[in-house]
N, C-alpha and C. Protein backbone atom coordinates (compact mmCIF):
# COMPACT_ATOMS: atom_id res chain seq x y z
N UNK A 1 13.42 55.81 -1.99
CA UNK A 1 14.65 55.52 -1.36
C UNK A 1 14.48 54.52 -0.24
N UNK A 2 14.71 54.97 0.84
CA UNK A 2 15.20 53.95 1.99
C UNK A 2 13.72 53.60 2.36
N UNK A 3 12.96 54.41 2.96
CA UNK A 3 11.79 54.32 3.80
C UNK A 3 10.98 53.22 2.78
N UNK A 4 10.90 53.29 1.10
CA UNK A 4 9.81 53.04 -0.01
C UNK A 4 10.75 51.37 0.05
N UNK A 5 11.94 51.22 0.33
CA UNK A 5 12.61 49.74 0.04
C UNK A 5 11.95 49.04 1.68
N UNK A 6 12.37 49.84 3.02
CA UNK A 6 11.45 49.21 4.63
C UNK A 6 10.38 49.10 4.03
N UNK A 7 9.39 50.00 3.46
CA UNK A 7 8.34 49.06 3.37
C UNK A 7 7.80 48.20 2.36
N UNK A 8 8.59 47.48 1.60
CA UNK A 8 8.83 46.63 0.65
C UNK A 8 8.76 45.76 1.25
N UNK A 9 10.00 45.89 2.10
CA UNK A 9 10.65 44.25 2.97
C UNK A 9 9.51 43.79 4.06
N UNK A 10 9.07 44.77 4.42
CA UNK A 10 8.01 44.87 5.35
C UNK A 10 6.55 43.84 5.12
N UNK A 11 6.62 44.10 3.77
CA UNK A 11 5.32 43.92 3.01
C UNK A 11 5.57 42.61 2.55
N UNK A 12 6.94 41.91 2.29
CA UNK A 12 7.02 40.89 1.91
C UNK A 12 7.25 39.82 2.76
N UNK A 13 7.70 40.42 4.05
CA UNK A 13 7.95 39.98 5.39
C UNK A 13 6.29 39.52 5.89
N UNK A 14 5.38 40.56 5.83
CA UNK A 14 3.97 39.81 5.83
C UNK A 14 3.80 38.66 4.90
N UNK A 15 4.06 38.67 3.74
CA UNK A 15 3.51 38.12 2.96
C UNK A 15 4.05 36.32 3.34
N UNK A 16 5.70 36.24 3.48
CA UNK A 16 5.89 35.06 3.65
C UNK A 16 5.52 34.89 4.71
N UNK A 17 5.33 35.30 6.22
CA UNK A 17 4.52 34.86 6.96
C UNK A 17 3.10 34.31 6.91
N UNK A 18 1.98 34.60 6.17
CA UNK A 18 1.08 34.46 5.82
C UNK A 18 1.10 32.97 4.77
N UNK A 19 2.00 32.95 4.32
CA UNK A 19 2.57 31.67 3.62
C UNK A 19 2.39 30.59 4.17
N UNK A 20 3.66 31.56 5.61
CA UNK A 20 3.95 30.58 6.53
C UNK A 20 3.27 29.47 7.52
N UNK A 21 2.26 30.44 7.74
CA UNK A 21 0.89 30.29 8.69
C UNK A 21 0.02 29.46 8.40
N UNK A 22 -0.22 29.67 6.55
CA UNK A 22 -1.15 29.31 5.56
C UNK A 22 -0.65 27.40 5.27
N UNK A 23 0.54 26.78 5.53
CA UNK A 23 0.85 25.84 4.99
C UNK A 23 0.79 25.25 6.55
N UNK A 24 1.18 25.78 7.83
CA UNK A 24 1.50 24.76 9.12
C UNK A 24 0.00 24.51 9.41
N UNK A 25 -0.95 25.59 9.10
CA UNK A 25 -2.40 25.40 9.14
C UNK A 25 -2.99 24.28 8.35
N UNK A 26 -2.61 24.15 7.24
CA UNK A 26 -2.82 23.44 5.95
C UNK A 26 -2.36 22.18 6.56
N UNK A 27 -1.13 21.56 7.14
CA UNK A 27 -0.67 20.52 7.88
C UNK A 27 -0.99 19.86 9.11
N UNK A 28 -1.67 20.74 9.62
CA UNK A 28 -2.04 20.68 10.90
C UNK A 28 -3.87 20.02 11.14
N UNK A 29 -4.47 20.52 9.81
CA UNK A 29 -5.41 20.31 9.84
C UNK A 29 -6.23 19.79 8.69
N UNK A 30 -4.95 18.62 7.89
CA UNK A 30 -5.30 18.53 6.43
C UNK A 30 -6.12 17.25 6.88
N UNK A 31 -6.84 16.95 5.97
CA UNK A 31 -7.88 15.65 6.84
C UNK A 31 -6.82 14.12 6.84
N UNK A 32 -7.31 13.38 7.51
CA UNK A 32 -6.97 11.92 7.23
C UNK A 32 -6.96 11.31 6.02
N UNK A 33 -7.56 11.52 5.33
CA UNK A 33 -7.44 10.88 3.68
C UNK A 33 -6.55 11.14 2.93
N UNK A 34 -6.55 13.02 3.27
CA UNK A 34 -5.11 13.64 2.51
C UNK A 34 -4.13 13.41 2.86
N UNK A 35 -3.39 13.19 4.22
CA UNK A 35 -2.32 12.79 4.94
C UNK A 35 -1.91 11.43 4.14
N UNK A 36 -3.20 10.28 4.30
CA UNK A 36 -2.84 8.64 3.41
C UNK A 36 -2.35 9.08 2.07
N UNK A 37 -3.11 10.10 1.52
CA UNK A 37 -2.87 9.95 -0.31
C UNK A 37 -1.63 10.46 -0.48
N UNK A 38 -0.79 12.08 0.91
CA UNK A 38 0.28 12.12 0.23
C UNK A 38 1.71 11.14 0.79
N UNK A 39 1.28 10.32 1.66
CA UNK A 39 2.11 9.19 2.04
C UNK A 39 2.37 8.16 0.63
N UNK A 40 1.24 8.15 0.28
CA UNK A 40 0.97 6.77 -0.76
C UNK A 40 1.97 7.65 -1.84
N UNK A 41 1.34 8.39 -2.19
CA UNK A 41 1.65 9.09 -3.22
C UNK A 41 3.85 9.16 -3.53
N UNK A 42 4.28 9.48 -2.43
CA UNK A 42 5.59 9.10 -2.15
C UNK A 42 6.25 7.54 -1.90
N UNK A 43 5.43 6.35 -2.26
CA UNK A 43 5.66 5.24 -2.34
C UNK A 43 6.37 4.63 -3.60
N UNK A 44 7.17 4.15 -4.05
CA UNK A 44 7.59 3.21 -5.41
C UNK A 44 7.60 2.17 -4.90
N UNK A 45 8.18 1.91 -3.65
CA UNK A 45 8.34 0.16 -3.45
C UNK A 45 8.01 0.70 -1.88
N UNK A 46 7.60 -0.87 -1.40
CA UNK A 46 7.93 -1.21 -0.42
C UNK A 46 7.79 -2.74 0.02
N UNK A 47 8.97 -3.11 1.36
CA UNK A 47 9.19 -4.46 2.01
C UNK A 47 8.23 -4.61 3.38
N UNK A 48 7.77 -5.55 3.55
CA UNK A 48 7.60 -5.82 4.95
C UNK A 48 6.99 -7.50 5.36
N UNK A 49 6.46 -7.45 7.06
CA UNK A 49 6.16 -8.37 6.99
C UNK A 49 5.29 -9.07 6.96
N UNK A 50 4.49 -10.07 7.36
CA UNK A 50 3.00 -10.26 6.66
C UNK A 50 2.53 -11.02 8.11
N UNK A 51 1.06 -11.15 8.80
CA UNK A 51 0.42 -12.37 9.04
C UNK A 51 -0.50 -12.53 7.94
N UNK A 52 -1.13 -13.63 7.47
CA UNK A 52 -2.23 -13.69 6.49
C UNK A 52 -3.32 -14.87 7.21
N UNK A 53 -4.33 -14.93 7.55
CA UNK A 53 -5.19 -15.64 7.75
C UNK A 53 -6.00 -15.76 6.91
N UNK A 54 -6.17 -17.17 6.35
CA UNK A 54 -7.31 -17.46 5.48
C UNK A 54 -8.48 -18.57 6.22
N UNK A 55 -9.67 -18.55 6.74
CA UNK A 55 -10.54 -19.34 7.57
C UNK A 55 -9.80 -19.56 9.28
N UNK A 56 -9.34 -20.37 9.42
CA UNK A 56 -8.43 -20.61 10.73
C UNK A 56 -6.74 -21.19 10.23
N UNK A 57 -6.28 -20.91 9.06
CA UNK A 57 -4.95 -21.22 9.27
C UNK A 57 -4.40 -20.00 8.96
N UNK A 58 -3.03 -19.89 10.10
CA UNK A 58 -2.51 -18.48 9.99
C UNK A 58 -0.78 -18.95 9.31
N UNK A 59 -0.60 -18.06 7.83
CA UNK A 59 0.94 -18.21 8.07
C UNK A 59 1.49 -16.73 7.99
N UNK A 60 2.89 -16.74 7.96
CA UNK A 60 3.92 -15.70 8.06
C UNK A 60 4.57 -15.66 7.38
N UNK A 61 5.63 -14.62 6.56
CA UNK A 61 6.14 -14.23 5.44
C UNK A 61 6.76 -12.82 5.72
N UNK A 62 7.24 -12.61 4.32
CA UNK A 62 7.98 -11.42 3.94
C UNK A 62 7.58 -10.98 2.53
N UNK A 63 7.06 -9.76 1.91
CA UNK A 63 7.02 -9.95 1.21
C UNK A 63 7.98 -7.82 0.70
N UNK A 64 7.71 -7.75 -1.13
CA UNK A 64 8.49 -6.85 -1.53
C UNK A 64 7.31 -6.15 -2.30
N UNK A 65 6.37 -5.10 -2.61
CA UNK A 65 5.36 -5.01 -3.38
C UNK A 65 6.51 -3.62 -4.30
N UNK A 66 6.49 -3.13 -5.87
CA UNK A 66 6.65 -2.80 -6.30
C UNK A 66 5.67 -2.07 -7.49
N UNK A 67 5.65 -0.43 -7.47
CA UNK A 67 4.04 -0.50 -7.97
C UNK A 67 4.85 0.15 -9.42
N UNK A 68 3.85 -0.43 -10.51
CA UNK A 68 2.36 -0.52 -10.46
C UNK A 68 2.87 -2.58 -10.23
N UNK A 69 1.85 -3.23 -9.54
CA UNK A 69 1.54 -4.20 -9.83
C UNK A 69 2.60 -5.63 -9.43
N UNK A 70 3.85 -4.97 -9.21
CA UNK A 70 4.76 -6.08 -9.02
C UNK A 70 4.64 -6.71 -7.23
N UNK A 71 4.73 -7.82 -7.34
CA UNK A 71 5.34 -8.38 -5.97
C UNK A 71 5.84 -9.57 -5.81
N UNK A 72 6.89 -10.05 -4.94
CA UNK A 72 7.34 -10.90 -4.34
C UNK A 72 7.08 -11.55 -2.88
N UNK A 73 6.79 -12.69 -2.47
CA UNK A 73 6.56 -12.90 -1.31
C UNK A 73 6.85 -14.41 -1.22
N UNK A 74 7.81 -14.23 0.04
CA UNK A 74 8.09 -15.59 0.72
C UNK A 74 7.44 -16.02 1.67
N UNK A 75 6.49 -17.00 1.95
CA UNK A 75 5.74 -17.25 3.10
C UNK A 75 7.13 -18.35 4.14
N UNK A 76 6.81 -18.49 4.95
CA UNK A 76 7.42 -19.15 6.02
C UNK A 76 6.90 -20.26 6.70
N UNK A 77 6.56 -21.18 5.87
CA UNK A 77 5.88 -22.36 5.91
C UNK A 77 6.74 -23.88 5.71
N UNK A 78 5.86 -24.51 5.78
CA UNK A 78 6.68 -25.84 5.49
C UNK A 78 6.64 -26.05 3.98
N UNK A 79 5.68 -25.86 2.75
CA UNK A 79 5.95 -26.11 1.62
C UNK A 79 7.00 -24.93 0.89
N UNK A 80 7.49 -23.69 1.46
CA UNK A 80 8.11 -22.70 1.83
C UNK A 80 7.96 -22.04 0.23
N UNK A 81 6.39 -21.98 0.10
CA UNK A 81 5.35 -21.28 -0.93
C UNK A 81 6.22 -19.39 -1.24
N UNK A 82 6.51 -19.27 -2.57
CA UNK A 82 6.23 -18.12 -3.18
C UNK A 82 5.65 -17.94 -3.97
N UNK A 83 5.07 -16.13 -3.67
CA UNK A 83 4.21 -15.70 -4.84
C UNK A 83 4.59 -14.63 -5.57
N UNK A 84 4.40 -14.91 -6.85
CA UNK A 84 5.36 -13.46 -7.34
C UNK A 84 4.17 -12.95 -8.37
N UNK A 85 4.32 -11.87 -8.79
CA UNK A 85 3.35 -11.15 -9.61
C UNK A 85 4.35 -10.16 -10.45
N UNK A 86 4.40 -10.55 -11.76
CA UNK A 86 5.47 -9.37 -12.81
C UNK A 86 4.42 -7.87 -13.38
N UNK A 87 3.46 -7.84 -12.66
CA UNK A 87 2.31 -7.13 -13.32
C UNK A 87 1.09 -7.57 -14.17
N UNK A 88 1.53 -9.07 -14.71
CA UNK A 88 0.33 -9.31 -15.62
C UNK A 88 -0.38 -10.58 -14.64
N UNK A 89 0.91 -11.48 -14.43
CA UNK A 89 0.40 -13.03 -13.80
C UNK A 89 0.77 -13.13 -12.55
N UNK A 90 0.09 -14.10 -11.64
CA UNK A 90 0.48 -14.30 -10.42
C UNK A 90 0.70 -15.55 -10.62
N UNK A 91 1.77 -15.76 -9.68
CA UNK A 91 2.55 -17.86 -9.80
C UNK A 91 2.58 -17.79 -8.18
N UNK A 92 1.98 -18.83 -7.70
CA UNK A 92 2.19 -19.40 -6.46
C UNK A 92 2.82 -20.84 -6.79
N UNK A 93 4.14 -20.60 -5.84
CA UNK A 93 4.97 -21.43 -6.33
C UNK A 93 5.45 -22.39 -4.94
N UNK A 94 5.01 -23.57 -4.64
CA UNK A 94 5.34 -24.72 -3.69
C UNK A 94 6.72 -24.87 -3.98
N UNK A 95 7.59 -24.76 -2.76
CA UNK A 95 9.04 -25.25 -3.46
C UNK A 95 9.36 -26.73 -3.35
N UNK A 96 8.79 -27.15 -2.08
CA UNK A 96 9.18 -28.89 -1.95
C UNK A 96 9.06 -29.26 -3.00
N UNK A 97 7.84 -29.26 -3.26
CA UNK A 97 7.53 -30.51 -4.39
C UNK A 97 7.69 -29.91 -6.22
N UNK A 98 8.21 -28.10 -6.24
CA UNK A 98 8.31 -28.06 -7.30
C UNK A 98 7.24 -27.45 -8.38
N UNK A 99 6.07 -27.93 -7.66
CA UNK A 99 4.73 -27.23 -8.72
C UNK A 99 4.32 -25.89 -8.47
N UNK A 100 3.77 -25.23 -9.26
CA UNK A 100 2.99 -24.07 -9.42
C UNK A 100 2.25 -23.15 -10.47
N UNK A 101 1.53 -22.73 -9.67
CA UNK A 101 0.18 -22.34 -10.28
C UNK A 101 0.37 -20.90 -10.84
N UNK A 102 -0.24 -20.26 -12.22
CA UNK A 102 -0.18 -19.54 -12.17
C UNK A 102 -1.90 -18.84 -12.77
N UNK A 103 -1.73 -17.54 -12.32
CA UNK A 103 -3.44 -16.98 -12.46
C UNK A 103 -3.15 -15.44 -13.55
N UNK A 104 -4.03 -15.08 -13.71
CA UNK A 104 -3.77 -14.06 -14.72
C UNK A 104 -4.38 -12.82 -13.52
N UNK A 105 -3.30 -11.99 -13.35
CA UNK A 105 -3.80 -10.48 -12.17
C UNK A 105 -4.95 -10.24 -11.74
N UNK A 106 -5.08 -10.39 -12.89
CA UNK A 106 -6.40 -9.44 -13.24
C UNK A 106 -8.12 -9.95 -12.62
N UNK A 107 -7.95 -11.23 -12.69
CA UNK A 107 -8.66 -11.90 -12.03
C UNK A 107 -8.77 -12.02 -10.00
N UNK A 108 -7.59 -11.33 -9.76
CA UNK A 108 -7.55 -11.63 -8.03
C UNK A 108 -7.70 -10.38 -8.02
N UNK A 109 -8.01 -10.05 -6.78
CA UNK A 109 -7.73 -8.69 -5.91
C UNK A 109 -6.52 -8.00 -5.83
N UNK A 110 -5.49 -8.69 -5.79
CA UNK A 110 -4.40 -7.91 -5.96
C UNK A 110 -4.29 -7.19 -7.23
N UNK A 111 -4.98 -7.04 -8.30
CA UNK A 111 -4.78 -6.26 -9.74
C UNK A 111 -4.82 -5.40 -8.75
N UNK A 112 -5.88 -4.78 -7.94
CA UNK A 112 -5.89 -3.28 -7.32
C UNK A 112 -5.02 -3.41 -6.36
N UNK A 113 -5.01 -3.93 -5.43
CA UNK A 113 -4.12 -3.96 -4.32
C UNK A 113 -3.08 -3.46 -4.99
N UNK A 114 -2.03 -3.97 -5.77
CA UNK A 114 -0.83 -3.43 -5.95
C UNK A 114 -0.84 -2.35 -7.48
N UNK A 115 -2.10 -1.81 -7.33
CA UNK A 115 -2.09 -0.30 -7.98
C UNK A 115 -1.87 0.66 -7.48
N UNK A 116 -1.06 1.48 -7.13
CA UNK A 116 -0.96 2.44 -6.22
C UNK A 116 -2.08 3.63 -6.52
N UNK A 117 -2.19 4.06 -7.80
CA UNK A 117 -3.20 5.03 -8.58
C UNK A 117 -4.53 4.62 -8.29
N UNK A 118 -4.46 3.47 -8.37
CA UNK A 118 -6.19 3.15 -8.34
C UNK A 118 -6.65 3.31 -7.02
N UNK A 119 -5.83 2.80 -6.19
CA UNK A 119 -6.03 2.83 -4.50
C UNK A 119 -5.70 4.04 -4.29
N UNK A 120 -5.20 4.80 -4.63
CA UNK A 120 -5.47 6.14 -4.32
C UNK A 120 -6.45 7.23 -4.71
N UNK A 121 -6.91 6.80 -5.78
CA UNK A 121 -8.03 7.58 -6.69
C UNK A 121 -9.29 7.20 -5.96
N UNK A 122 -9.30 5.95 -5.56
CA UNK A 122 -10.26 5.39 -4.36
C UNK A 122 -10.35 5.84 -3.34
N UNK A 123 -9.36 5.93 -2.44
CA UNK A 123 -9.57 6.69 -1.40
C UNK A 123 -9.78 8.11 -1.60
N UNK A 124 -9.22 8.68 -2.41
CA UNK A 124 -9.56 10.16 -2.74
C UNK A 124 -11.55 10.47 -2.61
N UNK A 125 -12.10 9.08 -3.23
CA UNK A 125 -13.55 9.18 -3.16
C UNK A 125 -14.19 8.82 -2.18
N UNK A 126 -13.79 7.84 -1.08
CA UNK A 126 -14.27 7.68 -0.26
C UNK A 126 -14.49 8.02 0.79
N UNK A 127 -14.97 8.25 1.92
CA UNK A 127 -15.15 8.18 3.84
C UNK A 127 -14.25 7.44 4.22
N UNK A 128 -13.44 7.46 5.40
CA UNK A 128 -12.81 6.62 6.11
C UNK A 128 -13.84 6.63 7.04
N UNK A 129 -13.84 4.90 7.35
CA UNK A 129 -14.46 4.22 8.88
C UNK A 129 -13.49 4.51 10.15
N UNK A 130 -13.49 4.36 10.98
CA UNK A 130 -13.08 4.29 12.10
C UNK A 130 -13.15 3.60 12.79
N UNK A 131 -12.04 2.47 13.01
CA UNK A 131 -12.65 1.28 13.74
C UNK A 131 -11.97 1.40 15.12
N UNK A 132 -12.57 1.38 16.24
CA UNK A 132 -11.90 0.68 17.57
C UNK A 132 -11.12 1.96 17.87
N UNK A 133 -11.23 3.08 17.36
CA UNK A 133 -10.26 4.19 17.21
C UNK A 133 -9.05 4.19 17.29
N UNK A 134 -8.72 3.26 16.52
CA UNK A 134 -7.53 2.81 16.31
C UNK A 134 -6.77 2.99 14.31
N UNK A 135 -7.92 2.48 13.79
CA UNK A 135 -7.76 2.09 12.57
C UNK A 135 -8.31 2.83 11.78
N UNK A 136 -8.44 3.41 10.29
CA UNK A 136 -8.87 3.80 9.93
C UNK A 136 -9.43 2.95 8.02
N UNK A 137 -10.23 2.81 8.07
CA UNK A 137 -11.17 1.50 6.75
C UNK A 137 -11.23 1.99 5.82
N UNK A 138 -11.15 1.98 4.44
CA UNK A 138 -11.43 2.31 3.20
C UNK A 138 -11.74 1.08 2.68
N UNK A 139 -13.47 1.09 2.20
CA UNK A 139 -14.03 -0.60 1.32
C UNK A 139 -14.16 -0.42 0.10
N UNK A 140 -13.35 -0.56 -0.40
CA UNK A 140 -13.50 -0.71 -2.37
C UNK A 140 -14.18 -1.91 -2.68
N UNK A 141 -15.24 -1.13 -3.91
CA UNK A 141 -15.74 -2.43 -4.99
C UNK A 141 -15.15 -2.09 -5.71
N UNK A 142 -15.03 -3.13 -6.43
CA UNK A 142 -14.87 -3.01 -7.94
C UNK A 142 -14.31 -4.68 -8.61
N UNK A 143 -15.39 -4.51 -9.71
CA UNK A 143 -15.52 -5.67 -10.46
C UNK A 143 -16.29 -6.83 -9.70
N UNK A 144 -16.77 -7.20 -8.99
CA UNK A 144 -17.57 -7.48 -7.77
C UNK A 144 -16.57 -8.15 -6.88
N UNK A 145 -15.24 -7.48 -6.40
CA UNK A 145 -14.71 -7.89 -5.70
C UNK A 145 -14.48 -6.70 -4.43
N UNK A 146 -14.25 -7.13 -3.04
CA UNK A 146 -14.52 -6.76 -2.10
C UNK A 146 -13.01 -6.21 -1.79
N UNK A 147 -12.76 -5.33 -1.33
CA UNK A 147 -11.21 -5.13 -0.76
C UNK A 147 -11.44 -4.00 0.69
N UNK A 148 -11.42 -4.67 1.53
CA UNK A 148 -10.83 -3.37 2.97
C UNK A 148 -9.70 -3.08 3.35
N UNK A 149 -9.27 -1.65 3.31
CA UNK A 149 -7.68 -1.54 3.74
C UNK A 149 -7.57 -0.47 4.68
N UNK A 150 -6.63 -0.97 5.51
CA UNK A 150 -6.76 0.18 6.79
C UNK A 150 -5.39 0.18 7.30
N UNK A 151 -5.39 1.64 7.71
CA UNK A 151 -4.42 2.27 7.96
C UNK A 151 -4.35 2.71 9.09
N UNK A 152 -3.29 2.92 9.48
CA UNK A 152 -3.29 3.67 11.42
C UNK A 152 -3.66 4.66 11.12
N UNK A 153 -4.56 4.79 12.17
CA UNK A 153 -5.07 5.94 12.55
C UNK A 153 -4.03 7.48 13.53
N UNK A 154 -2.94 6.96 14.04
CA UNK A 154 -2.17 7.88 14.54
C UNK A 154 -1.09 8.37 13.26
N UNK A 155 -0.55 7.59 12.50
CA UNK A 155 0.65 7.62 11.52
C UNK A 155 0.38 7.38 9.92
N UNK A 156 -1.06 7.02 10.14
CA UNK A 156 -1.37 6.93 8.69
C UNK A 156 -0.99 5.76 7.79
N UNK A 157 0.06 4.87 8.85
CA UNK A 157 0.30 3.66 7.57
C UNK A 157 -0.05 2.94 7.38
N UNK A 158 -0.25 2.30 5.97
CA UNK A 158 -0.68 0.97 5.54
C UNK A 158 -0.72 -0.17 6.66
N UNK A 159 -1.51 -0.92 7.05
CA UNK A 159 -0.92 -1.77 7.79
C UNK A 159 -2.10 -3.44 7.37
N UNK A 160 -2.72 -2.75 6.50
CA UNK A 160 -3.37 -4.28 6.67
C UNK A 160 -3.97 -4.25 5.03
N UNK A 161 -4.72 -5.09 5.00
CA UNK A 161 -6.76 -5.44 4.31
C UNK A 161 -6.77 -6.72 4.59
N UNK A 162 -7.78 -6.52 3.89
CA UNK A 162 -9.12 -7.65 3.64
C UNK A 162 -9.53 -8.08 2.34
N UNK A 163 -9.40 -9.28 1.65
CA UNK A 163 -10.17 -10.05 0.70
C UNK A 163 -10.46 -11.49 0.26
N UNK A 164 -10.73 -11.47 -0.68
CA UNK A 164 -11.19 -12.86 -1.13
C UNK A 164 -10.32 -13.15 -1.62
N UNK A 165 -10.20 -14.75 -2.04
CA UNK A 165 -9.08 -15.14 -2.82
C UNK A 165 -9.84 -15.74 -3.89
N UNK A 166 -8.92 -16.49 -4.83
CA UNK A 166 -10.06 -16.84 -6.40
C UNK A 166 -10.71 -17.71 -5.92
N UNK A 167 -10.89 -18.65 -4.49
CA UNK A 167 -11.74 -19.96 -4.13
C UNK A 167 -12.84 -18.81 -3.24
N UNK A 168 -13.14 -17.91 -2.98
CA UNK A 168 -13.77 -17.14 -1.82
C UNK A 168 -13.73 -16.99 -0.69
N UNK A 169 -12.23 -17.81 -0.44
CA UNK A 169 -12.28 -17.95 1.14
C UNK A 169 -11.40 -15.92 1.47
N UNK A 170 -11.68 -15.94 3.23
CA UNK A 170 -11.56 -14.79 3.30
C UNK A 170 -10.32 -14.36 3.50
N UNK A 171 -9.37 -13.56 2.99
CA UNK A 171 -8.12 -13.37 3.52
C UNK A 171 -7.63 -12.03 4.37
N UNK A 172 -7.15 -12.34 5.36
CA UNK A 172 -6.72 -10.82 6.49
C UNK A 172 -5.50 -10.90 6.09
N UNK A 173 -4.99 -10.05 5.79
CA UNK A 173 -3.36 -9.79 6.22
C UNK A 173 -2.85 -8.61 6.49
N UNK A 174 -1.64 -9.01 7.79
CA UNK A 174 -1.72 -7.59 8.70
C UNK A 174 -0.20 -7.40 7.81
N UNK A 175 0.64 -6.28 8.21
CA UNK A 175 2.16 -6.04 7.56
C UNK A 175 2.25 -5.28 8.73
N UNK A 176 3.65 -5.72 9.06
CA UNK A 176 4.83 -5.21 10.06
C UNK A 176 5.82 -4.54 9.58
N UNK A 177 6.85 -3.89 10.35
CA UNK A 177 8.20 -3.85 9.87
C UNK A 177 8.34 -3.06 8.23
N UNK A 178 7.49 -2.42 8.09
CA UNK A 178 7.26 -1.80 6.90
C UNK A 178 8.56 -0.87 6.70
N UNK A 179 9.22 -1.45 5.27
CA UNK A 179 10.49 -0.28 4.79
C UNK A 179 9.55 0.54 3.23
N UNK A 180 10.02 1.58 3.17
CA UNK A 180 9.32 2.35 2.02
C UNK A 180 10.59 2.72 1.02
N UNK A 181 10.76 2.81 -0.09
CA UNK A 181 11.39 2.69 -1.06
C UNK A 181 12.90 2.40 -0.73
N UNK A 182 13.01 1.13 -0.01
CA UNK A 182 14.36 0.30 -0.25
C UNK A 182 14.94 0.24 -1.58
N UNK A 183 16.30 -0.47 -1.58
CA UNK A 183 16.81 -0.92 -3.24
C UNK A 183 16.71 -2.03 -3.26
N UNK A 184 16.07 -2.58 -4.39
CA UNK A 184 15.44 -4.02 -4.68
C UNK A 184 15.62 -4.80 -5.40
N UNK A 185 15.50 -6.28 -5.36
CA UNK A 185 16.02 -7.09 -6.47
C UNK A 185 15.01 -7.39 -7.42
N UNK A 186 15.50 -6.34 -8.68
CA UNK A 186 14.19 -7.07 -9.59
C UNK A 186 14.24 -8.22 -10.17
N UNK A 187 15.17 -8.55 -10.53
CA UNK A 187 14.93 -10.18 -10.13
C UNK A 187 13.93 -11.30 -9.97
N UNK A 188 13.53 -10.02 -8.79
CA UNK A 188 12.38 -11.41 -7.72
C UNK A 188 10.86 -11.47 -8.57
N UNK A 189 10.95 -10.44 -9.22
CA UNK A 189 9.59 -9.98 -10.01
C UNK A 189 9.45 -10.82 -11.39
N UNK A 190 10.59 -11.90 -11.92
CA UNK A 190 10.82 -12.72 -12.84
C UNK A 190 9.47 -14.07 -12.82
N UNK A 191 8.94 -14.52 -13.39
CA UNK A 191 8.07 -15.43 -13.22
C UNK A 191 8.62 -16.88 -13.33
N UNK A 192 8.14 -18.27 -12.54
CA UNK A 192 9.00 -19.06 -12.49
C UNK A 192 9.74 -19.78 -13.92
N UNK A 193 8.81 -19.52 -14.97
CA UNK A 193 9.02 -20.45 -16.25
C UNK A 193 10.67 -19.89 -16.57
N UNK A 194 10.94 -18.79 -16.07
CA UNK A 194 12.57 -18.21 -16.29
C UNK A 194 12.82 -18.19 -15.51
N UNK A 195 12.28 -18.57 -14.15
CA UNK A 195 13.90 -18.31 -13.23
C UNK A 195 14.03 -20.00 -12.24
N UNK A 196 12.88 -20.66 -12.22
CA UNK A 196 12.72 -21.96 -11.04
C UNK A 196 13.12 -22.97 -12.24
């Protein structure tokens, strides 16, 4: 009867507490890697903004990454250069004068960069560095290409890497202003032979 149902409620009243305890604990003290993977992990798109340094010239941009593999990016330059990637090819596209190049993914660093799975399956294996205690480093090989990507160390977000480009020169690029699954123009993910 009454007393056998109190200590039912009683018992279940422990139990979701223990739940309760069991998950703010779990949050409170889940490591840094796990915090990045389940951030990433809740990603489909995202916008933001770019510095990119390659040797000593620095430019600025906007760009749209869409995973697996897609991106758009407007640099803010005088030849007022985009690069778009539909998943297979990358086109860097000069607008003054009209020309552009295109490379097959797979060949640059960005094949991984804009994998979300792979960069996450990566970090899942690796150590984070700690730089300046500020930042936090993850260095992927693969295919003998070099990639560093680092994330805040207080909030966990994306905010940068590091690589080569297909000539070897070195490329930094930081991202600002980061939006996470905006609504997007796919569109932009069109390659120029159909849309310039």
């Amino acid at each position: 009867g009454e007393p056998c149902r109190q200590k039912r409620a009683f018992v279940m009243y422990k139990i979701l507490l223990i739940f309760f305890l069991l998950n703010l604990y779990n949050a409170a003290f889940s490591s840094p890697k796990e915090k990045i993977i389940s951030r990433m992990e809740l990603i489909n798109n995202m916008s933001f903004n770019f510095v990119q340094t390659i040797g000593d010239k620095r430019e600025i941009g906007k760009c749209t990454i869409k995973y697996p593999k897609k991106l758009y990016c407007e640099y803010d330059n005088i030849k007022k250069k985009i690069i778009v990637s539909n998943g297979k090819s990358l086109v860097v596209n000069n607008r003054t004068n009209g020309s552009y190049y295109v490379y097959p993914l797979k060949k640059t660093a960005l094949e991984f960069l804009l994998d979300k799975d792979f960069l996450i399956s990566k970090i899942f294996s690796l150590k984070p560095i700690l730089i300046e205690d500020k930042y936090l480093n993850f260095k992927i090989f693969e295919n003998d290409i070099e990639i560093n990507i680092f994330f805040d160390q207080k909030n966990f977000d994306l905010i940068g890497w590091q690589t080569e480009d297909v000539y070897q020169n070195l490329i930094i690029t930081f991202i600002s202003s980061v939006k996470i699954n905006q609504k997007i123009n796919e569109k932009n993910f069109i390659l120029p032979e159909n849309k310039w």
